[in-house]
C-alpha atoms as a PDB file:
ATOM      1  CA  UNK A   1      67.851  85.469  93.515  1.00  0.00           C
ATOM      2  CA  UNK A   2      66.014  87.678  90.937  1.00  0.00           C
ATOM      3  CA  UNK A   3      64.337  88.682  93.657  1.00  0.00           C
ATOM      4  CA  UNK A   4      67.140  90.380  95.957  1.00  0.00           C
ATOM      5  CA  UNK A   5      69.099  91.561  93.307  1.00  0.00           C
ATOM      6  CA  UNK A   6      66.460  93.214  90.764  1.00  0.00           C
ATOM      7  CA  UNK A   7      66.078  95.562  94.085  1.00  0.00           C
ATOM      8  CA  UNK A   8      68.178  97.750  95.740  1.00  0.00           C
ATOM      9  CA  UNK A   9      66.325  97.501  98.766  1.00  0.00           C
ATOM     10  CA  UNK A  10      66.213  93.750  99.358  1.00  0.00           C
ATOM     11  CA  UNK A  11      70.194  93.441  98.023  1.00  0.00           C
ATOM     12  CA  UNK A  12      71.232  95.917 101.071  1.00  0.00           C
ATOM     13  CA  UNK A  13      69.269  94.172 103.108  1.00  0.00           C
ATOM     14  CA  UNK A  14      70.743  90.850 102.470  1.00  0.00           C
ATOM     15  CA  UNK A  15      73.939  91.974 102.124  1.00  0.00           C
ATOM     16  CA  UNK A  16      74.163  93.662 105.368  1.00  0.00           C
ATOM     17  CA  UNK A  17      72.439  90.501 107.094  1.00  0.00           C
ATOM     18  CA  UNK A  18      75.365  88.711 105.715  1.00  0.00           C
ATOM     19  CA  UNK A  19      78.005  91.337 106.898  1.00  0.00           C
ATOM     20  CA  UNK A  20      76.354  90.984 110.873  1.00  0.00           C
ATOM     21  CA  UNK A  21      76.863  87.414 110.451  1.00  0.00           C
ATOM     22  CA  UNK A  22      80.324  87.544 108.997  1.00  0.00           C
ATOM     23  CA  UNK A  23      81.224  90.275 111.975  1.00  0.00           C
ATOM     24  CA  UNK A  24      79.915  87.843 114.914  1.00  0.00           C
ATOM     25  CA  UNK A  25      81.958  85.227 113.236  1.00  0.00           C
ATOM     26  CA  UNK A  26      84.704  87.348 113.864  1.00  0.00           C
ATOM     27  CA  UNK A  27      83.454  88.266 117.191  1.00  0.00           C
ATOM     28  CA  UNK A  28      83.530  84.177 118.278  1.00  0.00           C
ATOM     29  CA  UNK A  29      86.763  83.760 115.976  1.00  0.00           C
ATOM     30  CA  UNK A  30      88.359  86.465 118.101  1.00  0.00           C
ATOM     31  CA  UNK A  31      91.350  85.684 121.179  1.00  0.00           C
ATOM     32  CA  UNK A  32      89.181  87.737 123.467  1.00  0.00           C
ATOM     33  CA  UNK A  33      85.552  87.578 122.336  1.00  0.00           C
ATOM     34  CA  UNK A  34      83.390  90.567 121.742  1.00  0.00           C
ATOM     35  CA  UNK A  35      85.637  92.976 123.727  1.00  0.00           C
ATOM     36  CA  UNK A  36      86.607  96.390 123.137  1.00  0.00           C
ATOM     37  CA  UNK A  37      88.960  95.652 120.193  1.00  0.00           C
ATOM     38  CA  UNK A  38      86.151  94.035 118.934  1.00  0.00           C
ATOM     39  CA  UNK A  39      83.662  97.077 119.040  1.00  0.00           C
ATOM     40  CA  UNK A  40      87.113  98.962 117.379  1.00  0.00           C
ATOM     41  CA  UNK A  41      86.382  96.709 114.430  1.00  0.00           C
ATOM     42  CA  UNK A  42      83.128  96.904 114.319  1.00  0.00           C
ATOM     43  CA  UNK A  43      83.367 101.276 114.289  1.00  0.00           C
ATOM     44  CA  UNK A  44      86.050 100.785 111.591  1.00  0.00           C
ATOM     45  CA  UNK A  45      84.107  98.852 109.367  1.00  0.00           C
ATOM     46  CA  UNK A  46      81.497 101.508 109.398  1.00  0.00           C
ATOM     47  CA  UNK A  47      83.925 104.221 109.081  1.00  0.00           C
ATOM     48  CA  UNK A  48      85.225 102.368 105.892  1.00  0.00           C
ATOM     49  CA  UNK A  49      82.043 101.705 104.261  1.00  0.00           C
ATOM     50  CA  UNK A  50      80.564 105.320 104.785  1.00  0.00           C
ATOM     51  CA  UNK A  51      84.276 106.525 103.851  1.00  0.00           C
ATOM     52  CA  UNK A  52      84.051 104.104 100.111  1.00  0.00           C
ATOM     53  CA  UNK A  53      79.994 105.693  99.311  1.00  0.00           C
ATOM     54  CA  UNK A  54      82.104 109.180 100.139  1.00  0.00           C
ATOM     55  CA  UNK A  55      84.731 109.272  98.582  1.00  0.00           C
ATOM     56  CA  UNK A  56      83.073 107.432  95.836  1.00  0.00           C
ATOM     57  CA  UNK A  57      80.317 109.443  94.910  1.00  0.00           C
ATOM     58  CA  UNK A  58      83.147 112.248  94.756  1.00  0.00           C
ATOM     59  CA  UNK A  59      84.833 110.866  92.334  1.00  0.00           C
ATOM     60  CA  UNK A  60      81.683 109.820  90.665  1.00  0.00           C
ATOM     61  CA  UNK A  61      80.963 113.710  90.281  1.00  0.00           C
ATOM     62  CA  UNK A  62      84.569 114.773  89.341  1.00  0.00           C
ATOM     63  CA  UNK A  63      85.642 111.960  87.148  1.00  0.00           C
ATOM     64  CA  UNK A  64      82.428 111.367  85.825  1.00  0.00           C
ATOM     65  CA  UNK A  65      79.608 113.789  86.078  1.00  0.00           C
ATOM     66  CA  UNK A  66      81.706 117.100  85.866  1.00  0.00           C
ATOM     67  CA  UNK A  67      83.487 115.981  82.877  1.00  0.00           C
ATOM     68  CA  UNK A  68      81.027 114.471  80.875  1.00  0.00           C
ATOM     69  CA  UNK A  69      78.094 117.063  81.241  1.00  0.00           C
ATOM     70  CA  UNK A  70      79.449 119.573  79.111  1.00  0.00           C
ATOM     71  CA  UNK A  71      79.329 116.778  76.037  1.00  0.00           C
ATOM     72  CA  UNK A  72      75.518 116.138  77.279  1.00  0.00           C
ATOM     73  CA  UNK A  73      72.772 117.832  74.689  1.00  0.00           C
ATOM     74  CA  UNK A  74      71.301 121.005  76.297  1.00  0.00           C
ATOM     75  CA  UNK A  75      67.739 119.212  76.510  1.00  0.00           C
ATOM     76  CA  UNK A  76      68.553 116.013  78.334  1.00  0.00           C
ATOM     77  CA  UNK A  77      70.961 117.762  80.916  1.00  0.00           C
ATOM     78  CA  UNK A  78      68.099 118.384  83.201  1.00  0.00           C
ATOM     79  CA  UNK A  79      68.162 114.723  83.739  1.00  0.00           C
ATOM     80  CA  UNK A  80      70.690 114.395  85.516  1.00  0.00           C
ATOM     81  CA  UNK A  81      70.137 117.844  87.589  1.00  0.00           C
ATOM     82  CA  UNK A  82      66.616 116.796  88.369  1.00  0.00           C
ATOM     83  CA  UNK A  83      66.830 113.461  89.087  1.00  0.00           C
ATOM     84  CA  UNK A  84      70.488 112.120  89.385  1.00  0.00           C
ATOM     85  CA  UNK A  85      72.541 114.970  91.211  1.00  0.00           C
ATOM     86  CA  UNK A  86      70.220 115.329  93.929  1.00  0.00           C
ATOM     87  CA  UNK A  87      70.105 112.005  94.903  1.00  0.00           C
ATOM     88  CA  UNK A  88      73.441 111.526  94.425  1.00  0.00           C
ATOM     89  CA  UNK A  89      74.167 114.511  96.821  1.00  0.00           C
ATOM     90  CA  UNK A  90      71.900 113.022  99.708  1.00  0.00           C
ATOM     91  CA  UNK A  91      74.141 109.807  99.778  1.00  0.00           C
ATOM     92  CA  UNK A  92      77.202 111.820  99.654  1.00  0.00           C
ATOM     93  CA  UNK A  93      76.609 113.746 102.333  1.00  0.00           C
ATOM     94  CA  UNK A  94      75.180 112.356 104.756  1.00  0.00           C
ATOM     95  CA  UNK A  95      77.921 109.507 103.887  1.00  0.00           C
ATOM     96  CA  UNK A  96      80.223 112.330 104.679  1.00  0.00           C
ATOM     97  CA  UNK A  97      78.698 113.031 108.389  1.00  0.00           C
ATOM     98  CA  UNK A  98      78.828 109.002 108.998  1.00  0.00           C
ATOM     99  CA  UNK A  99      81.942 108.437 108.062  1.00  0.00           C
ATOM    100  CA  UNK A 100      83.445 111.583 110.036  1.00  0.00           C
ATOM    101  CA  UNK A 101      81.297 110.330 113.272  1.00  0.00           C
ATOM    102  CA  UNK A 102      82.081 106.723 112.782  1.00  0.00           C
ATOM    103  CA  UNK A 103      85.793 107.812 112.444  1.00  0.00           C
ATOM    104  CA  UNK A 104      85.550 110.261 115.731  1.00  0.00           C
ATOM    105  CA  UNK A 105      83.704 107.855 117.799  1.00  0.00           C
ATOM    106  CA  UNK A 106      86.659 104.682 116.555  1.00  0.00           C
ATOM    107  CA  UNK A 107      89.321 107.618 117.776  1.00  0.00           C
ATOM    108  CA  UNK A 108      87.405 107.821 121.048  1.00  0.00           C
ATOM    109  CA  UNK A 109      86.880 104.375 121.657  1.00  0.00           C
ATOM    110  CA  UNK A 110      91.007 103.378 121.114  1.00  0.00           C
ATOM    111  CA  UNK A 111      91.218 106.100 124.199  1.00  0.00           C
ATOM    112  CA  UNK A 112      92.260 108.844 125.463  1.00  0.00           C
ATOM    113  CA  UNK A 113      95.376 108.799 125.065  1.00  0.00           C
ATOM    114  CA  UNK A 114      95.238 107.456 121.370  1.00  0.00           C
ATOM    115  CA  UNK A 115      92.815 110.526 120.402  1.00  0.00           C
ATOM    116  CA  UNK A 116      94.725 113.142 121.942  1.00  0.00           C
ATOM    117  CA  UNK A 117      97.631 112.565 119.959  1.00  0.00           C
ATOM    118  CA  UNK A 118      95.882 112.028 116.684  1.00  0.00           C
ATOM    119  CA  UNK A 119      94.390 115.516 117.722  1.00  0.00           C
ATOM    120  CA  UNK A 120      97.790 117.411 118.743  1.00  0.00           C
ATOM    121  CA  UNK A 121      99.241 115.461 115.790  1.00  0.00           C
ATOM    122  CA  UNK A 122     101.049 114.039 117.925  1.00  0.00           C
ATOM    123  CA  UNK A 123     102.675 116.586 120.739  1.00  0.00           C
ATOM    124  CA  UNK A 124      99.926 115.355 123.876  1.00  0.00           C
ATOM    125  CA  UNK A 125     102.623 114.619 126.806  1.00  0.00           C
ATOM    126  CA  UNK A 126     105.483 115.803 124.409  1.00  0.00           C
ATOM    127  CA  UNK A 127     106.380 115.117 120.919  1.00  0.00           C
ATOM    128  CA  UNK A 128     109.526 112.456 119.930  1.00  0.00           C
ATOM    129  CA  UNK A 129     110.441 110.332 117.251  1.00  0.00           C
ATOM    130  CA  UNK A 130     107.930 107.502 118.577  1.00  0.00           C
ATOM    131  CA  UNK A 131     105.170 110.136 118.037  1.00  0.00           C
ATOM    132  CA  UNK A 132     106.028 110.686 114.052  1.00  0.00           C
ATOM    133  CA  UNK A 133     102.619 107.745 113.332  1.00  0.00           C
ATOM    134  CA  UNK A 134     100.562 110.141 115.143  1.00  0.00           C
ATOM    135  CA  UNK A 135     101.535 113.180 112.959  1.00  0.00           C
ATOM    136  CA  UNK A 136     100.944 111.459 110.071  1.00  0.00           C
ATOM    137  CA  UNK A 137      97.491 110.114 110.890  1.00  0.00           C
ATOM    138  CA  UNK A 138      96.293 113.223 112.510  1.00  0.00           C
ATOM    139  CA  UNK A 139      97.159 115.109 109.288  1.00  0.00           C
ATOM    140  CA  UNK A 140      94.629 112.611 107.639  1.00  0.00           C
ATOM    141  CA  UNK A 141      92.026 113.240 110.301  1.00  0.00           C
ATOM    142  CA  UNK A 142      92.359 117.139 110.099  1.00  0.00           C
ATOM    143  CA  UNK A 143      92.362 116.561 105.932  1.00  0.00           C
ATOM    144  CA  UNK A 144      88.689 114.454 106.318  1.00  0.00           C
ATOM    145  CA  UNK A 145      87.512 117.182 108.485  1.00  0.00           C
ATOM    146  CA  UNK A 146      88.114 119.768 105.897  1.00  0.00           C
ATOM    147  CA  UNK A 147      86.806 117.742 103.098  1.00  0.00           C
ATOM    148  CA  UNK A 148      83.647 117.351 105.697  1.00  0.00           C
ATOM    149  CA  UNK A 149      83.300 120.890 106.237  1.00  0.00           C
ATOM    150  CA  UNK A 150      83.708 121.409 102.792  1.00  0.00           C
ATOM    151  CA  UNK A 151      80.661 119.305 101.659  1.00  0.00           C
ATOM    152  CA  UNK A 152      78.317 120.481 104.390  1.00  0.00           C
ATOM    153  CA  UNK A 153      79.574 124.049 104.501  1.00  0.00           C
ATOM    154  CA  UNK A 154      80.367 125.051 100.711  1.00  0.00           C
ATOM    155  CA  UNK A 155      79.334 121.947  98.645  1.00  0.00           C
ATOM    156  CA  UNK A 156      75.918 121.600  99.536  1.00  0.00           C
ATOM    157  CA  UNK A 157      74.324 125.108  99.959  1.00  0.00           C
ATOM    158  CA  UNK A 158      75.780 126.197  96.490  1.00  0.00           C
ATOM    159  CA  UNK A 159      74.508 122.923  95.018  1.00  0.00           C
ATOM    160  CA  UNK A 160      71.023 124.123  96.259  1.00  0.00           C
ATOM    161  CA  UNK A 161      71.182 126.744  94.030  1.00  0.00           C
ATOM    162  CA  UNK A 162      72.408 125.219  91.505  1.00  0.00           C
ATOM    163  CA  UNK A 163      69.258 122.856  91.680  1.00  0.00           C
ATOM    164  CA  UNK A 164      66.698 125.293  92.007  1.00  0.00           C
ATOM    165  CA  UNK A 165      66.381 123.995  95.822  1.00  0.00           C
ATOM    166  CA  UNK A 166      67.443 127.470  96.732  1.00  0.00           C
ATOM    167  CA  UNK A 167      65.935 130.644  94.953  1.00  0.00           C
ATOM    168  CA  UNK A 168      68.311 132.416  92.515  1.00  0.00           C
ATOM    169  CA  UNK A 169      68.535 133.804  88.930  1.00  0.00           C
ATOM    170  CA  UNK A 170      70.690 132.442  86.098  1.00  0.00           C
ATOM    171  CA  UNK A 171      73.915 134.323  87.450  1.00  0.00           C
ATOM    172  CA  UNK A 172      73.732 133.189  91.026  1.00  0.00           C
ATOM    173  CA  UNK A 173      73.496 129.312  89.653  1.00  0.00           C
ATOM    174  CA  UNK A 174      76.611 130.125  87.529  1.00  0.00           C
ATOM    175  CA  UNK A 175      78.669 131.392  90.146  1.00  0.00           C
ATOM    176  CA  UNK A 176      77.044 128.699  93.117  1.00  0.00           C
ATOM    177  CA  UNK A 177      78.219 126.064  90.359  1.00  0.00           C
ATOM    178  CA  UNK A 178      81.672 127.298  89.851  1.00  0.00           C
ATOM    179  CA  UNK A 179      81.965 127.719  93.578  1.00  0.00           C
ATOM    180  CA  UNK A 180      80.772 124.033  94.603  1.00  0.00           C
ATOM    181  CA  UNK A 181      83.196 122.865  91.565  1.00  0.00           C
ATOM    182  CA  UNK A 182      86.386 124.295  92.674  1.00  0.00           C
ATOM    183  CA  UNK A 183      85.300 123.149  96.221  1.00  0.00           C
ATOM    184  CA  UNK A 184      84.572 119.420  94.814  1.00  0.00           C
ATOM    185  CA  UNK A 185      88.205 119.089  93.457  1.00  0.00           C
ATOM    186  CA  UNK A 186      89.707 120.481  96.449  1.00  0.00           C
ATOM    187  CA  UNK A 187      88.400 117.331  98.129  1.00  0.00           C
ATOM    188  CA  UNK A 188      88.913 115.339  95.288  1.00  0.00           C
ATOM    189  CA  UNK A 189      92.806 117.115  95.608  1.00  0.00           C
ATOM    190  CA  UNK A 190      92.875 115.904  99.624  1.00  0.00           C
ATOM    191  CA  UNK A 191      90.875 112.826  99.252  1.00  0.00           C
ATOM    192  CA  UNK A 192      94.196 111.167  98.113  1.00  0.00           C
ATOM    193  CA  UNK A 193      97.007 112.679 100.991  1.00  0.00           C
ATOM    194  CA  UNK A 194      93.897 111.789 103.363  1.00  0.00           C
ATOM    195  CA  UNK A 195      93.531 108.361 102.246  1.00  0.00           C
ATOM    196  CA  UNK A 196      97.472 107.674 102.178  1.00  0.00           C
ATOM    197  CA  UNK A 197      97.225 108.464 105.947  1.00  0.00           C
ATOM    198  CA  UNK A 198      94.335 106.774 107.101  1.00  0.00           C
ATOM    199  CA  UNK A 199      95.761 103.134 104.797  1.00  0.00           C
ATOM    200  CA  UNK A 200      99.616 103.683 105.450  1.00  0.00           C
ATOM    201  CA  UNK A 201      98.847 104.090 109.082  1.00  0.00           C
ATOM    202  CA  UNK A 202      96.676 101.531 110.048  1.00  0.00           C
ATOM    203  CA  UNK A 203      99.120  99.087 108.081  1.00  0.00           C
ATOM    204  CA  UNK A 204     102.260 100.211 109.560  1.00  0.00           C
ATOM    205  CA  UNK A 205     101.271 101.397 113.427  1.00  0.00           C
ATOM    206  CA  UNK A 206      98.174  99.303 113.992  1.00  0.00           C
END
């Protein structure tokens, strides 16, 4: 046991091994086998766990990083720029892109139909009161797609300044980390609206 769990490695590993094992059970478990609904599954358990290392890592760097580094001693801070941030900001990421495509291709896969509403929020083929679930969850969609763009597109590059990945004097750094900080919380701000979506609606439509 010391074995799996002394590294990180070998615990994914096994972990995942027993997820695949746990999601065939519930492939043979299943009314109707390993059939579409069953690859739905499948898509949204990916979409979840890419969506939990997400959203928490952001909250790792807003309720815990960004608060506490100001209280850090001058000389240890590059610690945590050197060494923790960056690969901190790899998993986040890219957790970001997974969980966006795992969500878009889980959209696609419920059909056509089911995606063009979430899309129009809800007006494809004309909007009533029946279509008032797709608003809601394609408010949540458009909300992770900010959030997305927002790591990718203002997070990220100013964090490679910040770094030192990206050239730039003392000034640029200070502005590049005010920047990616005000873009953080604005996620950290829509992470919650977005998450009352994506949970409310899959509870209450299905």
């Amino acid at each position: 046991m010391a074995a799996i769990l002394n590294n990180l490695r070998n615990t994914i590993i096994v972990g995942l091994v027993l997820a695949i094992i746990m999601i065939f059970s519930f492939g043979k478990a299943s009314p109707h086998g390993f059939d579409m609904t069953f690859w739905q599954a499948v898509l949204r358990w990916t979409h979840v766990f890419f969506g939990i290392l997400w959203i928490g890592l952001l909250y790792y760097f807003n309720f815990v990083q960004s608060r506490k580094m100001p209280d850090i001693p001058a000389e240890l801070k590059p610690a945590v720029s050197k060494y923790i941030a960056p690969e901190a900001l790899f998993w986040f990421r890219y957790a970001a892109l997974f969980t966006v495509l795992a969500g878009l291709t889980l959209a696609w896969l419920r059909g056509s139909d089911y995606a063009a509403n979430v899309f129009t929020l809800g007006f494809a083929g004309g909007y009533g009161p029946d279509k008032r679930g797709f608003t809601l969850m394609g408010i949540g969609a458009y909300l992770a797609l900010i959030m997305f763009l927002n790591v990718w597109g203002v997070i990220w590059p100013n964090q490679k300044i910040v770094l030192g990945l990206v050239e730039g004097d003392a000034d640029a750094k200070a502005k590049a980390g005010r920047v990616a900080g005000m873009a953080s919380r604005i996620n950290t701000l829509l992470s919650l609206p977005m998450l009352t979506s994506m949970a409310m609606y899959q509870t209450l439509f299905g």
